[in-house]
C-alpha atoms as a PDB file:
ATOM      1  CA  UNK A   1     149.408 105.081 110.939  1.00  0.00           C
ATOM      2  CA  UNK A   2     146.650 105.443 113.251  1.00  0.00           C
ATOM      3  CA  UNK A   3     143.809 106.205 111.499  1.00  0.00           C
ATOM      4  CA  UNK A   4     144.888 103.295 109.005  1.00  0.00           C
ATOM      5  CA  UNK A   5     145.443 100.854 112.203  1.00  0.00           C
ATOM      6  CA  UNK A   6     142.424 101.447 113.378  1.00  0.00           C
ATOM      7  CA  UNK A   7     140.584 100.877 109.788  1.00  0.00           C
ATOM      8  CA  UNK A   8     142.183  97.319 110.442  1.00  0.00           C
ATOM      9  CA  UNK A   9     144.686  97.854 107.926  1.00  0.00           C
ATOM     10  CA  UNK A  10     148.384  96.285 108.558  1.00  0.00           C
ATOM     11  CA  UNK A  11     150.320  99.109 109.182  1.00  0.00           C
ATOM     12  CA  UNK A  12     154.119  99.772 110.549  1.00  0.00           C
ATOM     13  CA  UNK A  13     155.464 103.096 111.184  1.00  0.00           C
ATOM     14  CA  UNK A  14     159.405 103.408 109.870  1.00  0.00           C
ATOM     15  CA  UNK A  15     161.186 106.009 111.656  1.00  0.00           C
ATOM     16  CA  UNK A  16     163.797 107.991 109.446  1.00  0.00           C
ATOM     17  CA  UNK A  17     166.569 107.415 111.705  1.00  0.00           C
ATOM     18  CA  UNK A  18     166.772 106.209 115.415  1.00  0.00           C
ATOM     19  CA  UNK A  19     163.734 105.363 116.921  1.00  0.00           C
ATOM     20  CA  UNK A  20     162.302 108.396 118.943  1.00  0.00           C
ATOM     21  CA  UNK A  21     165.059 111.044 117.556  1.00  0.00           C
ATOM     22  CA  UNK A  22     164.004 114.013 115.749  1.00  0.00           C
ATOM     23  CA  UNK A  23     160.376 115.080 115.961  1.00  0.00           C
ATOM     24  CA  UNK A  24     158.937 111.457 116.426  1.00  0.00           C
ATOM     25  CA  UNK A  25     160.230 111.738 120.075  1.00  0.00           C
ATOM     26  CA  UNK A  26     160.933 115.702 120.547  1.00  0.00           C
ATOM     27  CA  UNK A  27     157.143 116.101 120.494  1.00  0.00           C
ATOM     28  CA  UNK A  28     154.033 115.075 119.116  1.00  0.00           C
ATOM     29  CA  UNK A  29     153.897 117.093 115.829  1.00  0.00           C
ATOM     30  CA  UNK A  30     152.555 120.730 115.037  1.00  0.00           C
ATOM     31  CA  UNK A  31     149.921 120.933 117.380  1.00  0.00           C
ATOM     32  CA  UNK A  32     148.951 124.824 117.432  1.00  0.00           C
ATOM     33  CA  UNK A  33     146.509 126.490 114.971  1.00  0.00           C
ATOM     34  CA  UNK A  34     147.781 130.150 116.016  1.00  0.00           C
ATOM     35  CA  UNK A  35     149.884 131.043 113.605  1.00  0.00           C
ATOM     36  CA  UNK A  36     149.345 128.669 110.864  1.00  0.00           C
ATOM     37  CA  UNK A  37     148.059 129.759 107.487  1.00  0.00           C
ATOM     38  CA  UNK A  38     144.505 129.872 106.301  1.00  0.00           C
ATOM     39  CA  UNK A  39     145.690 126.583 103.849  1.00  0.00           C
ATOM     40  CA  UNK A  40     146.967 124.567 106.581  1.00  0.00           C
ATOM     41  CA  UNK A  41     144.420 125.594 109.181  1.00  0.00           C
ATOM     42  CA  UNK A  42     142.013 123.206 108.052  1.00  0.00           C
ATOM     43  CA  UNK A  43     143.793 120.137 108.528  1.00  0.00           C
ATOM     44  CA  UNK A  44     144.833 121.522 112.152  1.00  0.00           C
ATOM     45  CA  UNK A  45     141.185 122.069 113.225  1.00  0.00           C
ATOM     46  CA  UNK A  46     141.028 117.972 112.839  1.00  0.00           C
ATOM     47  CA  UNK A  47     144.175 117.377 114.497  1.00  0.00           C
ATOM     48  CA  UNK A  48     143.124 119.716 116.953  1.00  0.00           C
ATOM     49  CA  UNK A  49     140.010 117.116 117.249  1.00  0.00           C
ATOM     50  CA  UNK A  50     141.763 114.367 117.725  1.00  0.00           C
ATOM     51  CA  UNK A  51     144.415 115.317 120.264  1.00  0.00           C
ATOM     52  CA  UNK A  52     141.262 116.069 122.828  1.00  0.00           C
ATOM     53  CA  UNK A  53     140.383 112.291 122.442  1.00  0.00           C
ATOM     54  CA  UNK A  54     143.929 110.861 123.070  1.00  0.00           C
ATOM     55  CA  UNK A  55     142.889 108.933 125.942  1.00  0.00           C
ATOM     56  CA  UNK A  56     139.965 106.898 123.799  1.00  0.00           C
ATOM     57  CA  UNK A  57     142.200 106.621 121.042  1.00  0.00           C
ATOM     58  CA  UNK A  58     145.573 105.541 122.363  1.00  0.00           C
ATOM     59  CA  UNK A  59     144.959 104.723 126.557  1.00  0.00           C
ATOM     60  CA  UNK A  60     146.832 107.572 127.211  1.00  0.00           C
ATOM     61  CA  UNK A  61     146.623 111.607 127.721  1.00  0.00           C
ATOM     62  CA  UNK A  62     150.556 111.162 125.916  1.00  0.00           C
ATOM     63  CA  UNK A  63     151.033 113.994 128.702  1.00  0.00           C
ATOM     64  CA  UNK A  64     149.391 116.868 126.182  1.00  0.00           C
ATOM     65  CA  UNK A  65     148.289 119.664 127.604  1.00  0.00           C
ATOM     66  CA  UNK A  66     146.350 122.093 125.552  1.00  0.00           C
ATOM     67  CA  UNK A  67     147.426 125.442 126.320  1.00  0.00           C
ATOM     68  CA  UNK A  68     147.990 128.984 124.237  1.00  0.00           C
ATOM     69  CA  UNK A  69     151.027 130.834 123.635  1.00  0.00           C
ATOM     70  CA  UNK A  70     152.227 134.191 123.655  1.00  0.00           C
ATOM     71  CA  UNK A  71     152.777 136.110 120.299  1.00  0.00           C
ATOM     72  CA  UNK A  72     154.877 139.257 120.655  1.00  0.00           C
ATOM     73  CA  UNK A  73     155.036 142.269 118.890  1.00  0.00           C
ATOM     74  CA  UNK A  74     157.815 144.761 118.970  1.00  0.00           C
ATOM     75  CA  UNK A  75     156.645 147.409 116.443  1.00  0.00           C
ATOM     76  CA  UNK A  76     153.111 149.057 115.879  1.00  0.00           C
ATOM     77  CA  UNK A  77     153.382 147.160 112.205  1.00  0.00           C
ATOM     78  CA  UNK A  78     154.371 144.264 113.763  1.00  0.00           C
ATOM     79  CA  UNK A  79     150.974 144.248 116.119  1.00  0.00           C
ATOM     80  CA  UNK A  80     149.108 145.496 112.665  1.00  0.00           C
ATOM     81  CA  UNK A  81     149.777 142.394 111.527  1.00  0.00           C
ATOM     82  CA  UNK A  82     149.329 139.790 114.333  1.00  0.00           C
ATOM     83  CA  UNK A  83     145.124 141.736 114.054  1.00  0.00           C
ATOM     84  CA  UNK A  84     145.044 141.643 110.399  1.00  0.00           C
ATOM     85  CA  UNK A  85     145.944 137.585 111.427  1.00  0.00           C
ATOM     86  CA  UNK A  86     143.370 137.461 113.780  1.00  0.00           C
ATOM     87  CA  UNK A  87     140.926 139.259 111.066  1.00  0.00           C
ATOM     88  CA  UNK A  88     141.803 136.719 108.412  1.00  0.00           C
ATOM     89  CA  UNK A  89     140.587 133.455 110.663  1.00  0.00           C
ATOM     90  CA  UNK A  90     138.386 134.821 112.936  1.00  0.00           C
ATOM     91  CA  UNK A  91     135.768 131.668 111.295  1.00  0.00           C
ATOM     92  CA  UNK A  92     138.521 129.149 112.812  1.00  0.00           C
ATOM     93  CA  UNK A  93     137.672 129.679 116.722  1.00  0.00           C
ATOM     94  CA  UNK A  94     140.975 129.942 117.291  1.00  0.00           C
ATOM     95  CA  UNK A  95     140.510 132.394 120.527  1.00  0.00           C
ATOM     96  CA  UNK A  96     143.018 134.947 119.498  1.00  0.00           C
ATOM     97  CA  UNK A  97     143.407 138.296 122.029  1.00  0.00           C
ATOM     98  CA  UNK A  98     145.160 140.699 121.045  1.00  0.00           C
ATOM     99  CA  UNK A  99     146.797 143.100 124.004  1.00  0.00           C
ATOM    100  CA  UNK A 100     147.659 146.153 124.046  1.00  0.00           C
ATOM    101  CA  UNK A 101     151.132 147.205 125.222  1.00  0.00           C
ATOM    102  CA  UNK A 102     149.945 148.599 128.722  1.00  0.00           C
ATOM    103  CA  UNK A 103     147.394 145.709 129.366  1.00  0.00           C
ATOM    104  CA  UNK A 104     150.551 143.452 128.190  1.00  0.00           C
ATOM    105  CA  UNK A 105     153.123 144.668 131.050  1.00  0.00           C
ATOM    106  CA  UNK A 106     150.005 144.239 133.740  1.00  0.00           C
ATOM    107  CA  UNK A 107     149.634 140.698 133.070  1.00  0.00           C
ATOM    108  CA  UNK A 108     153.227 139.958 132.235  1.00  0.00           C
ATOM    109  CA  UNK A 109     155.773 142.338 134.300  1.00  0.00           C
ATOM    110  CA  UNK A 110     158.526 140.306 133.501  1.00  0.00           C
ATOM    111  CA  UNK A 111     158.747 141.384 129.645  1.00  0.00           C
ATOM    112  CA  UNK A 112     161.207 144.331 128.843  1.00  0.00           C
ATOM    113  CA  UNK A 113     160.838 147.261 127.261  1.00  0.00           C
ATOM    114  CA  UNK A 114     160.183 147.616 123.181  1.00  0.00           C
ATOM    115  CA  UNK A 115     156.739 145.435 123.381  1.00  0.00           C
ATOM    116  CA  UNK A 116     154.022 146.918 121.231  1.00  0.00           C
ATOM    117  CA  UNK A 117     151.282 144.316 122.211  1.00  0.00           C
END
């Protein structure tokens, strides 16, 4: 609705249901890229575009903060397959670091026991 607003076409923006309930007001959409498949990681590099130029576009940071997230493993396969991940869209810039188990508990004491990486 955006995009077309800004094109200078009419637009209005229907909610489903009560305005702001569900993910209209719970948050701002599917903002990582971590995560995502190779098929839907090229429309999240735009997004991820955009969201960096909220305050030119809209007046407003919308309170978004980029930040990363924490991907667990609890089994060696597990952690196999959170690299062969990383691997697979390592052309995305996507920063992904994977940690070893030992490196993990340094940086994070508060995780339990059971975490591969």
């Amino acid at each position: 609705a955006l995009a077309l607003r800004r094109m200078g076409v009419a637009t209005a923006l229907i909610d489903g249901g009560a305005s702001g309930a569900r993910a209209s007001g719970v948050n701002f959409g599917g903002v990582r890229r971590q995560g995502r498949s190779i098929e839907q990681l090229y429309l999240a590099q735009r997004a991820h575009g955009i969201w960096s130029r909220l305050p030119d576009l809209i007046g407003t940071d919308a309170e978004y903060v980029r930040s990363g997230h924490l991907k667990l493993a609890r089994s060696e396969s597990d952690l196999d397959k959170l690299c062969a991940y990383r691997d697979k869209v390592s052309d995305f810039d996507l920063g992904l670091e994977i940690i070893d188990a030992a490196e993990l508990r340094r940086r994070f004491p508060a995780l339990g026991p059971g975490i591969a990486g």
